[in-house]
N, C-alpha and C. Protein backbone atom coordinates (compact mmCIF):
# COMPACT_ATOMS: atom_id res chain seq x y z
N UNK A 1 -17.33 20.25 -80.20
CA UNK A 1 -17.59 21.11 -79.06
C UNK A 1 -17.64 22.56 -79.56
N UNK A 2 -18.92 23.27 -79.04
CA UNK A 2 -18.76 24.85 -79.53
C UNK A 2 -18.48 25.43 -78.76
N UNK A 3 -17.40 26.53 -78.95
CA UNK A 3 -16.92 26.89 -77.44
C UNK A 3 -17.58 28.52 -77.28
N UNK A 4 -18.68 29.11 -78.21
CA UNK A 4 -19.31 29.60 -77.75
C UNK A 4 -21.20 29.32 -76.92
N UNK A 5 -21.23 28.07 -77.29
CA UNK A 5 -22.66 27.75 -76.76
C UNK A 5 -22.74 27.38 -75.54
N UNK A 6 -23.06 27.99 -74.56
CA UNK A 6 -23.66 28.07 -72.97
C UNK A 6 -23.95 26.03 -73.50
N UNK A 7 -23.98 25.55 -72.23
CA UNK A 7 -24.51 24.25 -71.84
C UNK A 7 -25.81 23.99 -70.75
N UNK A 8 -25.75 25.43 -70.17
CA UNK A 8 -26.91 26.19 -68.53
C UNK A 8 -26.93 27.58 -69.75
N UNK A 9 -28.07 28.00 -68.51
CA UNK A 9 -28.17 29.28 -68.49
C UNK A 9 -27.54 30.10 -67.88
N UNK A 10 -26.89 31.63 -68.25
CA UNK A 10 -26.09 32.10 -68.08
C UNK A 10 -26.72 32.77 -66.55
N UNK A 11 -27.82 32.73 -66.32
CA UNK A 11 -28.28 33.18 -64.57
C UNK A 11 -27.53 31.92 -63.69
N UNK A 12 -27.47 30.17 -64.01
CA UNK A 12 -27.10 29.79 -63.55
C UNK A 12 -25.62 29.32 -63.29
N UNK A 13 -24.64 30.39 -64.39
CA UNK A 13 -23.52 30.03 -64.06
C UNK A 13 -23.27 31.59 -62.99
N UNK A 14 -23.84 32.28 -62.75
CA UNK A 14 -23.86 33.33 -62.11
C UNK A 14 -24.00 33.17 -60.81
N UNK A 15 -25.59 32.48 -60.35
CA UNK A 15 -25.46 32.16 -59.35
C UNK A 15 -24.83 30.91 -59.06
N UNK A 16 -23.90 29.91 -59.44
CA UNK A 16 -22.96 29.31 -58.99
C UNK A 16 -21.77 29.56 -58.53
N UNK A 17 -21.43 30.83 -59.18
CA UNK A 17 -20.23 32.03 -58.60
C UNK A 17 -20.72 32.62 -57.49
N UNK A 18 -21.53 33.53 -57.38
CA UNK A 18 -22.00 34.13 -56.53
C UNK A 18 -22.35 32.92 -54.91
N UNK A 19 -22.44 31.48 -55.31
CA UNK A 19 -22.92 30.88 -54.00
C UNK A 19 -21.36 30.55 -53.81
N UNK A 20 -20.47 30.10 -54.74
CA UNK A 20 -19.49 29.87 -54.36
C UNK A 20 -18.11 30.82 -53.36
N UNK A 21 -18.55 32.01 -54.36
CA UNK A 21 -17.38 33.03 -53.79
C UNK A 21 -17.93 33.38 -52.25
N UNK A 22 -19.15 33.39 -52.51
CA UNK A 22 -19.43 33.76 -50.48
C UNK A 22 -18.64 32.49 -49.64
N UNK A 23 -19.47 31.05 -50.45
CA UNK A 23 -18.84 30.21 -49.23
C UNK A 23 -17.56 30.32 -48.93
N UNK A 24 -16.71 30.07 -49.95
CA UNK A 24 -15.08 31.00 -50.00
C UNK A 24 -14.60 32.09 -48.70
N UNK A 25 -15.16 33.20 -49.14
CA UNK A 25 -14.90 34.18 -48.06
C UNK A 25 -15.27 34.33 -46.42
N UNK A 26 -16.61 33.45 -46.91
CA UNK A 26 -16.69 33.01 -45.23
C UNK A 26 -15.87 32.02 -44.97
N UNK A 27 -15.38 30.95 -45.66
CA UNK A 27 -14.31 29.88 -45.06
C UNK A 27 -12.58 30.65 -44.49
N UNK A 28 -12.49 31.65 -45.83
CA UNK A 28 -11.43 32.00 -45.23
C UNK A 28 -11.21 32.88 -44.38
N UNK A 29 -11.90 33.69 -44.14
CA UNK A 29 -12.85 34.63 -42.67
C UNK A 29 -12.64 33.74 -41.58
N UNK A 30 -12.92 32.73 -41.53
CA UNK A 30 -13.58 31.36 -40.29
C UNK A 30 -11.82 31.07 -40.56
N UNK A 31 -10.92 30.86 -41.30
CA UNK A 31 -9.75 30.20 -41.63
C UNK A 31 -8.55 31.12 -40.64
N UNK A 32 -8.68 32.33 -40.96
CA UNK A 32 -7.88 32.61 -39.78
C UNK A 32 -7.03 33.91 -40.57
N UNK A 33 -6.55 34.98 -39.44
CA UNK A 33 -5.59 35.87 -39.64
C UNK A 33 -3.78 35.51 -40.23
N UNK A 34 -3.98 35.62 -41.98
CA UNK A 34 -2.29 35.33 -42.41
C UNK A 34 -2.37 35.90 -43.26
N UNK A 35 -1.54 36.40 -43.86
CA UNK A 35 -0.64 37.00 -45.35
C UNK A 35 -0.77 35.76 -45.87
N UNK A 36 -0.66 36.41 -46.64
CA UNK A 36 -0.31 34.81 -48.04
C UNK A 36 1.10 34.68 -47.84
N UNK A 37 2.12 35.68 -47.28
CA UNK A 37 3.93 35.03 -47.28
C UNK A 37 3.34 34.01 -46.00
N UNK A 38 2.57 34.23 -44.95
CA UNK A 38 2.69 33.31 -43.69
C UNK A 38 1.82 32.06 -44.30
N UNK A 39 1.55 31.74 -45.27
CA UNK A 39 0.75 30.51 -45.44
C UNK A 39 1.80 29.41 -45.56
N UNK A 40 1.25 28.37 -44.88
CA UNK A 40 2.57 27.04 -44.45
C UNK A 40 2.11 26.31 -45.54
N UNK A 41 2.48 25.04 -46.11
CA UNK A 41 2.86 24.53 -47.19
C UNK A 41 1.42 23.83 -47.21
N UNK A 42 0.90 23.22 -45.93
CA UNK A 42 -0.60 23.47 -45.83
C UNK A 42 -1.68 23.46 -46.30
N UNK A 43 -1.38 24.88 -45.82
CA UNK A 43 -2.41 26.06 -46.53
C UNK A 43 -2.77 26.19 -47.79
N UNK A 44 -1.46 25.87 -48.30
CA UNK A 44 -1.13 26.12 -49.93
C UNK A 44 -1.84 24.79 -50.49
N UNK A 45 -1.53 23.91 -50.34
CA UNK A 45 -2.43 22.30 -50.65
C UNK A 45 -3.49 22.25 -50.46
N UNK A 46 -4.04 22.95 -49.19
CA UNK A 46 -5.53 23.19 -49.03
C UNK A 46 -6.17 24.30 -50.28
N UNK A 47 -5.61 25.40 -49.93
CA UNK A 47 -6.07 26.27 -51.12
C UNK A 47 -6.42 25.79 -52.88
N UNK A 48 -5.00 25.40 -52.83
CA UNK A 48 -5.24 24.59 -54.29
C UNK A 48 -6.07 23.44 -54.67
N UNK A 49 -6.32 22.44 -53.63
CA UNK A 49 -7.37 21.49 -53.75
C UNK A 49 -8.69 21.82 -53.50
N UNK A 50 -8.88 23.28 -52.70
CA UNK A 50 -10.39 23.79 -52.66
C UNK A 50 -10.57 24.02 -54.47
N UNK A 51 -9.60 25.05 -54.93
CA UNK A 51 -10.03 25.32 -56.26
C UNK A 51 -10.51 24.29 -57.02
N UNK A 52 -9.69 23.09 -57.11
CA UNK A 52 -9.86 22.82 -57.98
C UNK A 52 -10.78 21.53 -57.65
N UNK A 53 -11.40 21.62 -56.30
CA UNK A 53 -12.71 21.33 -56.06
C UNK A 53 -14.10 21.93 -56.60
N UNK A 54 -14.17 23.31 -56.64
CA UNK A 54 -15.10 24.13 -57.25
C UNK A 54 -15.21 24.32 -57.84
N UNK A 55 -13.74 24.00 -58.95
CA UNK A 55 -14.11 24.72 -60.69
C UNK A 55 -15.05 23.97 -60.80
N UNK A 56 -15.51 22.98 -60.90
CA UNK A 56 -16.83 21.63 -61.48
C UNK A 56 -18.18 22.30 -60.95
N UNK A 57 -17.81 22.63 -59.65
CA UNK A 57 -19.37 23.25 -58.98
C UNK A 57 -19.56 24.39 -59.80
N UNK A 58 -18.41 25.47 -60.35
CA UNK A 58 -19.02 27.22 -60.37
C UNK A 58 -19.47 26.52 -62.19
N UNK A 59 -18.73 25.87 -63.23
CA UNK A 59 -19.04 25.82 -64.44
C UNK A 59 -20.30 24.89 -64.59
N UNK A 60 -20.14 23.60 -63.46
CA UNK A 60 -21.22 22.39 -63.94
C UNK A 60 -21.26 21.81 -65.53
N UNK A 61 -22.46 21.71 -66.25
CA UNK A 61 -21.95 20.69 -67.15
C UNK A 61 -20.82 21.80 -68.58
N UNK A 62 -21.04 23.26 -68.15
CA UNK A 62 -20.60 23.96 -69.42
C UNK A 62 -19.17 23.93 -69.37
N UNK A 63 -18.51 24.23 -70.58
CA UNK A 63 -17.05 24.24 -70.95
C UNK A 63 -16.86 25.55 -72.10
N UNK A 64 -17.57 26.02 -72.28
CA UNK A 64 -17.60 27.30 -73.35
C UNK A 64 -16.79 28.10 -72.97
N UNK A 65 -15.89 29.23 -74.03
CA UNK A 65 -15.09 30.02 -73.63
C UNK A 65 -16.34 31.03 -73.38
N UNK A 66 -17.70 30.99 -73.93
CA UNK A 66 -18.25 32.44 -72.91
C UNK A 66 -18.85 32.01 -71.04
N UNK A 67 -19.05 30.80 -71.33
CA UNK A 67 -19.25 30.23 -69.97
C UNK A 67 -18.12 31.11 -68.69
N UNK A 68 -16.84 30.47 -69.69
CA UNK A 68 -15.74 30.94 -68.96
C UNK A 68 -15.33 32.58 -68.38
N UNK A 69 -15.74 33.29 -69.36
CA UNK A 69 -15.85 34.68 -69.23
C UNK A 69 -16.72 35.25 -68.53
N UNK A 70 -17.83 34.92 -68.62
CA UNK A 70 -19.14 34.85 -67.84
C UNK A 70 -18.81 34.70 -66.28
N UNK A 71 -18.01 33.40 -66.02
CA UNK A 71 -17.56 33.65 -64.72
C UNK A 71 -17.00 33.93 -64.24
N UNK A 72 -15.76 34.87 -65.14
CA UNK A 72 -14.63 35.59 -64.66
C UNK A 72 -15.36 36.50 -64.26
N UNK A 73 -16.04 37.14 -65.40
CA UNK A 73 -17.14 38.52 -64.96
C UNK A 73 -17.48 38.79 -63.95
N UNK A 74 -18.31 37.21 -63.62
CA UNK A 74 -18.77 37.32 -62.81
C UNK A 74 -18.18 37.83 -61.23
N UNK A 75 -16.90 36.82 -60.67
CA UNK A 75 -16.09 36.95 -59.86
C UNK A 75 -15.47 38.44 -59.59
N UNK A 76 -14.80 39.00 -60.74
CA UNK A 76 -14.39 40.17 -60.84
C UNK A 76 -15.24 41.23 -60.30
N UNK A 77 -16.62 41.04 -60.66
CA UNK A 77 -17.60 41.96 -60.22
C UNK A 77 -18.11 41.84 -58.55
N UNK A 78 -18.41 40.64 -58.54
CA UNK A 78 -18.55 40.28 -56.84
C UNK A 78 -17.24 40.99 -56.11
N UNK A 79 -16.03 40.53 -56.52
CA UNK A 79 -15.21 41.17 -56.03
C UNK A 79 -15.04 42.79 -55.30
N UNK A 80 -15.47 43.01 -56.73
CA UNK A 80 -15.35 44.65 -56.82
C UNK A 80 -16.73 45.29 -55.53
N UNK A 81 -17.61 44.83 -55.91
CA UNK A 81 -19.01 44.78 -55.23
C UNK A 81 -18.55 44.83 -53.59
N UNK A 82 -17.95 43.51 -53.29
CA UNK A 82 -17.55 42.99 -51.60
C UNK A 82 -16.08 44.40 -51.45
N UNK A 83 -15.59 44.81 -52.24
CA UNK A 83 -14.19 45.29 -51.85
C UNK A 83 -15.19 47.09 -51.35
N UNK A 84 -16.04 47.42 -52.16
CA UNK A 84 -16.55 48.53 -52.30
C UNK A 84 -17.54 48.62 -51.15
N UNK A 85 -18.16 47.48 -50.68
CA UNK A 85 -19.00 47.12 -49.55
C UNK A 85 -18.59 47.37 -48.29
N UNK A 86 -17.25 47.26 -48.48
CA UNK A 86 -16.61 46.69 -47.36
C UNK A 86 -15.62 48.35 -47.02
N UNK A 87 -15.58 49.12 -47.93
CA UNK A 87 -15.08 50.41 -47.73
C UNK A 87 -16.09 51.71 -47.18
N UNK A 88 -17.23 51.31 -47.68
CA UNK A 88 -18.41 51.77 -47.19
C UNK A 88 -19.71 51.49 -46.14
N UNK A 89 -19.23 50.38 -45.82
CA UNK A 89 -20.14 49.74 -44.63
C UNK A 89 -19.54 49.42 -43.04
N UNK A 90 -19.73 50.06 -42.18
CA UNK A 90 -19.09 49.71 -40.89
C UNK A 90 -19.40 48.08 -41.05
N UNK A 91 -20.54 47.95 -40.74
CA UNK A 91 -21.07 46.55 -40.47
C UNK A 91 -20.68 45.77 -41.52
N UNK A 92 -20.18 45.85 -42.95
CA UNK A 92 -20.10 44.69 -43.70
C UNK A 92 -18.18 44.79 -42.99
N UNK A 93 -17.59 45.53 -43.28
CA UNK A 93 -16.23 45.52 -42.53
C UNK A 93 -15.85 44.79 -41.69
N UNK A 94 -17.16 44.98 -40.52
CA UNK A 94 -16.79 43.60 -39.43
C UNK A 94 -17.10 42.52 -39.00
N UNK A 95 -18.07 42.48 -40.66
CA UNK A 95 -18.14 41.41 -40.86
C UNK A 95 -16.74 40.59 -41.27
N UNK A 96 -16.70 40.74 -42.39
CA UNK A 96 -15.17 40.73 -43.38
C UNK A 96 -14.05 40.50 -42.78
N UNK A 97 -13.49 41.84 -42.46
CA UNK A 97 -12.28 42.37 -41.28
C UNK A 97 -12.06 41.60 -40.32
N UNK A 98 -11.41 40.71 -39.77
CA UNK A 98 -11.26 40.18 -38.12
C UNK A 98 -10.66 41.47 -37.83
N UNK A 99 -10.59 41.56 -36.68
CA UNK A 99 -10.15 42.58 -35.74
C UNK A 99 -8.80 42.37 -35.24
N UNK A 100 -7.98 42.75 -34.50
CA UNK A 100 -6.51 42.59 -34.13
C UNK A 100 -7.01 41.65 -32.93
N UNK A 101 -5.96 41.17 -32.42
CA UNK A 101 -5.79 39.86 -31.12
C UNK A 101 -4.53 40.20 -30.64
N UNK A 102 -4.97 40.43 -29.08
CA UNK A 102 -3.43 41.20 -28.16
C UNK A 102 -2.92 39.26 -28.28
N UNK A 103 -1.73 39.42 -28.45
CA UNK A 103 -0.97 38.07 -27.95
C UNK A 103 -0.06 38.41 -26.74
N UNK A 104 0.38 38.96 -26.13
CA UNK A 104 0.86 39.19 -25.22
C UNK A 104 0.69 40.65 -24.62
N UNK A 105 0.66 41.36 -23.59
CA UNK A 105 0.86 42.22 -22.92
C UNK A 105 1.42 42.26 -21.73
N UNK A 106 2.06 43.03 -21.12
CA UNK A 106 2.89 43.56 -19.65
C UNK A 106 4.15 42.92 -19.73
N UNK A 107 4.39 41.87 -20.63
CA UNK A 107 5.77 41.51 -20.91
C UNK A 107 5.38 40.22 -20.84
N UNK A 108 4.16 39.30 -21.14
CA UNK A 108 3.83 38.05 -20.69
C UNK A 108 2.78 37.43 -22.17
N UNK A 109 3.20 36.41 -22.71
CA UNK A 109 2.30 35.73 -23.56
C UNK A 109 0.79 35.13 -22.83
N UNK A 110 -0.18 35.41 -23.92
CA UNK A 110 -1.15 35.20 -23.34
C UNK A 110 -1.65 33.62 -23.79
N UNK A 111 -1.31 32.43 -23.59
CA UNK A 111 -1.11 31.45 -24.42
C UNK A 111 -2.77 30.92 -24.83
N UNK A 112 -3.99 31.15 -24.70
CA UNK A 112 -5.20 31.12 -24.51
C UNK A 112 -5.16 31.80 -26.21
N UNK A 113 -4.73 33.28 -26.79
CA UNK A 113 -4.91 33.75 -27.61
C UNK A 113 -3.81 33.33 -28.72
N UNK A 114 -2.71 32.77 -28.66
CA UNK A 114 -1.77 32.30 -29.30
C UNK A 114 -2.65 30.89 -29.87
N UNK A 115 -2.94 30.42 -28.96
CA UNK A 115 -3.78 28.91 -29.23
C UNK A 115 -4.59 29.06 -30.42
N UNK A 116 -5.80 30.53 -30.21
CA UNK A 116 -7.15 30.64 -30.72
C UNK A 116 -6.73 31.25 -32.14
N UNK A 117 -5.15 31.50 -32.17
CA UNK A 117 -5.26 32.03 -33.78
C UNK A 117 -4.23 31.10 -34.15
N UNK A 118 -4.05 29.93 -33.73
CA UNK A 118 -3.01 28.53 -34.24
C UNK A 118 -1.61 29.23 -34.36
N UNK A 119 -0.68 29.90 -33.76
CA UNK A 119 0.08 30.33 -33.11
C UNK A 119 0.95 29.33 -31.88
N UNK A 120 1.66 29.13 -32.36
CA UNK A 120 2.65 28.31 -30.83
C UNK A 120 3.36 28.77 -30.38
N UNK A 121 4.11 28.69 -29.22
CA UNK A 121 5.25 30.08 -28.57
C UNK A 121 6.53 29.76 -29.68
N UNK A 122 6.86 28.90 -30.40
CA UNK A 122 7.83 29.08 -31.39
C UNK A 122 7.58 30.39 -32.61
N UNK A 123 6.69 30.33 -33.07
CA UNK A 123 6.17 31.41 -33.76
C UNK A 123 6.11 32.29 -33.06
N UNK A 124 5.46 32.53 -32.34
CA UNK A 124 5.46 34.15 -31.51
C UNK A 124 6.71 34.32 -31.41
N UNK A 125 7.65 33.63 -30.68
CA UNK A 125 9.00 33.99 -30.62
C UNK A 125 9.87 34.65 -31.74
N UNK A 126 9.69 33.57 -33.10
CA UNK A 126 9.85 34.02 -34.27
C UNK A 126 9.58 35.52 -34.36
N UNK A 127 8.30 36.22 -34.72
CA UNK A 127 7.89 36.96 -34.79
C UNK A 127 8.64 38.04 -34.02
N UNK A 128 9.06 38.15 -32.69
CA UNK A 128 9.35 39.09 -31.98
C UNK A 128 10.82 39.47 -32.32
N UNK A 129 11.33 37.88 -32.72
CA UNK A 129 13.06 38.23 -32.89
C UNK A 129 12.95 39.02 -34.21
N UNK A 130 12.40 38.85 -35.51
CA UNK A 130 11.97 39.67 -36.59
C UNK A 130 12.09 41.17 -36.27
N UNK A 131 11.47 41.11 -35.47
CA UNK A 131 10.65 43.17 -34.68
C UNK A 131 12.38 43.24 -34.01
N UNK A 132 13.20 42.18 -33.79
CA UNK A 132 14.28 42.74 -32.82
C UNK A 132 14.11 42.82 -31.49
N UNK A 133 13.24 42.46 -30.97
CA UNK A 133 13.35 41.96 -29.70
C UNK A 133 13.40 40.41 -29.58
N UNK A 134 14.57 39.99 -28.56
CA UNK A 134 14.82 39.22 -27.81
C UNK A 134 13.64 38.19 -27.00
N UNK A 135 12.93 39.31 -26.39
CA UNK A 135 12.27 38.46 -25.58
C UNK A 135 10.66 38.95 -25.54
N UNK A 136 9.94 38.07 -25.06
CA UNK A 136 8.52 38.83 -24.56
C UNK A 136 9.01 39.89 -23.53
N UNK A 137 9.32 39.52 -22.55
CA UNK A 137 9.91 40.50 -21.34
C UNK A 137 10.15 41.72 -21.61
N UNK A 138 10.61 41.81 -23.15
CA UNK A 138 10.89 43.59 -23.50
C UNK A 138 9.85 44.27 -24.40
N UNK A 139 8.00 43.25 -23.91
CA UNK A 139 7.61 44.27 -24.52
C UNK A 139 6.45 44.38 -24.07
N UNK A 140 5.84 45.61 -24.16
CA UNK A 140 4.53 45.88 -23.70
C UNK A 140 3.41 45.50 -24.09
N UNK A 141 3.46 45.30 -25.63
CA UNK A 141 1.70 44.89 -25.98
C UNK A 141 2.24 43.87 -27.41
N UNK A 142 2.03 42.78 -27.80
CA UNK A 142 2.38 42.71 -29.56
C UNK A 142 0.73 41.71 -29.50
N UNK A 143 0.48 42.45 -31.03
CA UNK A 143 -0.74 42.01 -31.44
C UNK A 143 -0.62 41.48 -33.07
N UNK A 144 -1.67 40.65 -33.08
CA UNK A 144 -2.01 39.94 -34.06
C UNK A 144 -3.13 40.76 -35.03
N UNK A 145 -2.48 41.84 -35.48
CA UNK A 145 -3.18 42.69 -36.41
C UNK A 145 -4.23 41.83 -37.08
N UNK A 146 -5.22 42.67 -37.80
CA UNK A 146 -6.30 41.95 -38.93
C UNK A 146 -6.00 41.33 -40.10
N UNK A 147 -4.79 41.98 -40.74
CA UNK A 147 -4.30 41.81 -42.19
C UNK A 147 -3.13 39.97 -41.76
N UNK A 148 -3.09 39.68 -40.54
CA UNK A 148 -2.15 39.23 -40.28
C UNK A 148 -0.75 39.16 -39.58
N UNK A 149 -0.52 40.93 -39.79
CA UNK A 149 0.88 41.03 -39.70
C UNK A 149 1.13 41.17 -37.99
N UNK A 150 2.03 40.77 -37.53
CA UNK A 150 2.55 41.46 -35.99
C UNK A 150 3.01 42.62 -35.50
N UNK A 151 2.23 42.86 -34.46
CA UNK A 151 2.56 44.46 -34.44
C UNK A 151 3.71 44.24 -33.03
N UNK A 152 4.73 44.62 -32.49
CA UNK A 152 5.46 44.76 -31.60
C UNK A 152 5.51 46.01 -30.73
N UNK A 153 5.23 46.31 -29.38
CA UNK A 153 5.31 47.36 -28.83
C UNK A 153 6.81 47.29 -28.01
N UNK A 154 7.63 48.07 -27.83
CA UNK A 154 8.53 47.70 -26.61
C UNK A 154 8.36 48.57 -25.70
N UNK A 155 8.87 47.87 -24.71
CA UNK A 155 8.94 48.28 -23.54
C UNK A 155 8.92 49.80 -23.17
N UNK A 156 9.26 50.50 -23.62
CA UNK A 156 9.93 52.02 -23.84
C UNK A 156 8.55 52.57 -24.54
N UNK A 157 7.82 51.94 -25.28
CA UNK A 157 6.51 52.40 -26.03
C UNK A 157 6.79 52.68 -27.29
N UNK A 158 7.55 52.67 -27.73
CA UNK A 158 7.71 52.98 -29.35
C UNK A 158 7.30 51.13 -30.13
N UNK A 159 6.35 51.62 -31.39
CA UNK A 159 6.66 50.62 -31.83
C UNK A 159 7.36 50.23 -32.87
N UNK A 160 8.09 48.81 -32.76
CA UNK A 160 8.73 48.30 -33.63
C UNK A 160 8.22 48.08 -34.74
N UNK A 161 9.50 48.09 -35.93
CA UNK A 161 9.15 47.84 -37.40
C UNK A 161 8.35 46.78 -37.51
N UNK A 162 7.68 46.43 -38.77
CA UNK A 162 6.62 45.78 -39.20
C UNK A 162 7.07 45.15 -40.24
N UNK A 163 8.28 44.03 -40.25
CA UNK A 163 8.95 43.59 -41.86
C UNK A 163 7.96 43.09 -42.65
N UNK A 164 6.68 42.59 -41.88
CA UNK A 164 6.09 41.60 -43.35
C UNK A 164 5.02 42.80 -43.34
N UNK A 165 4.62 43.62 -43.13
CA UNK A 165 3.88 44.69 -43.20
C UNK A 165 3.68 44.91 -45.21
N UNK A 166 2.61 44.22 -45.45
CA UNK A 166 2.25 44.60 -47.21
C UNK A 166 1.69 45.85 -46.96
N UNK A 167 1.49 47.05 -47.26
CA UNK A 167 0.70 48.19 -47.52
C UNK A 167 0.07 48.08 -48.95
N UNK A 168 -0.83 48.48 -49.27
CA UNK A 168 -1.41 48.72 -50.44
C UNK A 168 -1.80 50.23 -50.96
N UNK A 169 -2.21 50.77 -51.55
CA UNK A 169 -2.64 52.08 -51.84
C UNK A 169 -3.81 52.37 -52.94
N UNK A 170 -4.34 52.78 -52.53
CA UNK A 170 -5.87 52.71 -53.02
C UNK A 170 -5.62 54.47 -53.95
N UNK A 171 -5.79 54.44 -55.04
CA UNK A 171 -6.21 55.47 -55.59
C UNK A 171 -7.51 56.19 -56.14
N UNK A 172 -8.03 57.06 -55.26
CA UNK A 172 -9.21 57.24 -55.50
C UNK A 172 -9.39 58.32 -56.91
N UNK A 173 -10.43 58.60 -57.77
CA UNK A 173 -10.39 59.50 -59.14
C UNK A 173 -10.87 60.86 -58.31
C-alpha cells in the first residue's frame, strides 16, 4: 500500500467533503437547538454512528495519508468558508442560526413549543430550577435561545444567570 498515491482524483475526494459536510449541517440545523453538554446519550450514539457512516462515503476507495489530508483540508476550509459566511451574510445566518423559541411567557408554559424543540415539562422545569427559580409562575418570558442555552426572565424583569451559557470570543487582527 502507498500511502502517498491518491486511489480518485483529488477533485473527487473534495467534492465528497464538500457534499458531505453540507448534508451534515443541514441535518444538524433540521436536528435541533443543544450544546453539546445538553446532548443525551442518544445523541452521542447517533453522532458517532453518523461519522463513522461517512468516513467510507467522504474517502471511497482511497486510504492515502494525502487522501487523508486532502480531506482534512478540505473540511477545515469549508469550515472556515461557512463560519466567515455566516458572519457576513444576514441571509446565510438565518439560514444556519435557528432563532430563539419563547417556551413560556406571563408565567405559563407554552407546551405546543416545548413539544416542537423535544423539550418535556421535566426539562423545562430542570432548566428553571438551574436559573433559581422555583416555578414557571415566577417568570415572565424564558426562551430557548439559538446556541441552545435557556434564557430565564423573572418576574421583576431582571434576567437570570445563564449557567450553561458557553461564550466564545472571536479575535479579530
Amino acid at each position: 500500500m502507498d500511502l502517498t498515491t491518491l486511489a480518485i482524483a483529488p477533485w473527487d475526494l473534495v467534492l465528497r467533503c464538500l457534499t458531505i459536510y453540507v448534508v451534515m449541517v443541514v441535518g444538524m440545523r433540521l436536528f435541533g437547538k443543544r450544546e453539546l453538554g445538553q446532548m443525551t446519550v442518544f445523541d452521542l450514539v447517533l453522532v458517532l454512528l453518523v461519522a463513522n457512516a461517512v468516513q467510507p462515503a467522504m474517502t471511497g476507495p482511497d486510504n492515502s495519508l494525502f487522501g487523508g489530508l486532502l480531506i482534512i483540508g478540505t473540511l477545515l476550509a469549508l469550515n472556515w468558508v461557512v463560519g466567515q459566511g455566516r458572519l457576513r451574510s444576514r441571509i446565510l445566518r438565518r439560514v444556519l442560526q435557528p432563532t430563539s423559541t419563547v417556551l413560556a411567557s406571563g408565567g405559563r408554559w407554552h407546551p405546543g413549543a416545548l413539544s416542537s424543540q423535544g423539550l418535556d415539562q421535566e426539562d423545562a422545569d430542570e432548566a428553571l430550577r438551574e436559573h433559581g427559580v422555583a416555578d414557571v409562575s415566577e417568570t415572565s418570558r424564558v426562551e430557548l435561545e439559538a446556541d441552545g442555552s435557556i434564557s430565564v426572565v423573572a418576574r421583576g424583569g431582571g434576567l437570570t444567570a445563564r449557567p450553561r451559557r458557553r461564550t466564545r470570543t472571536l479575535k479579530r487582527p
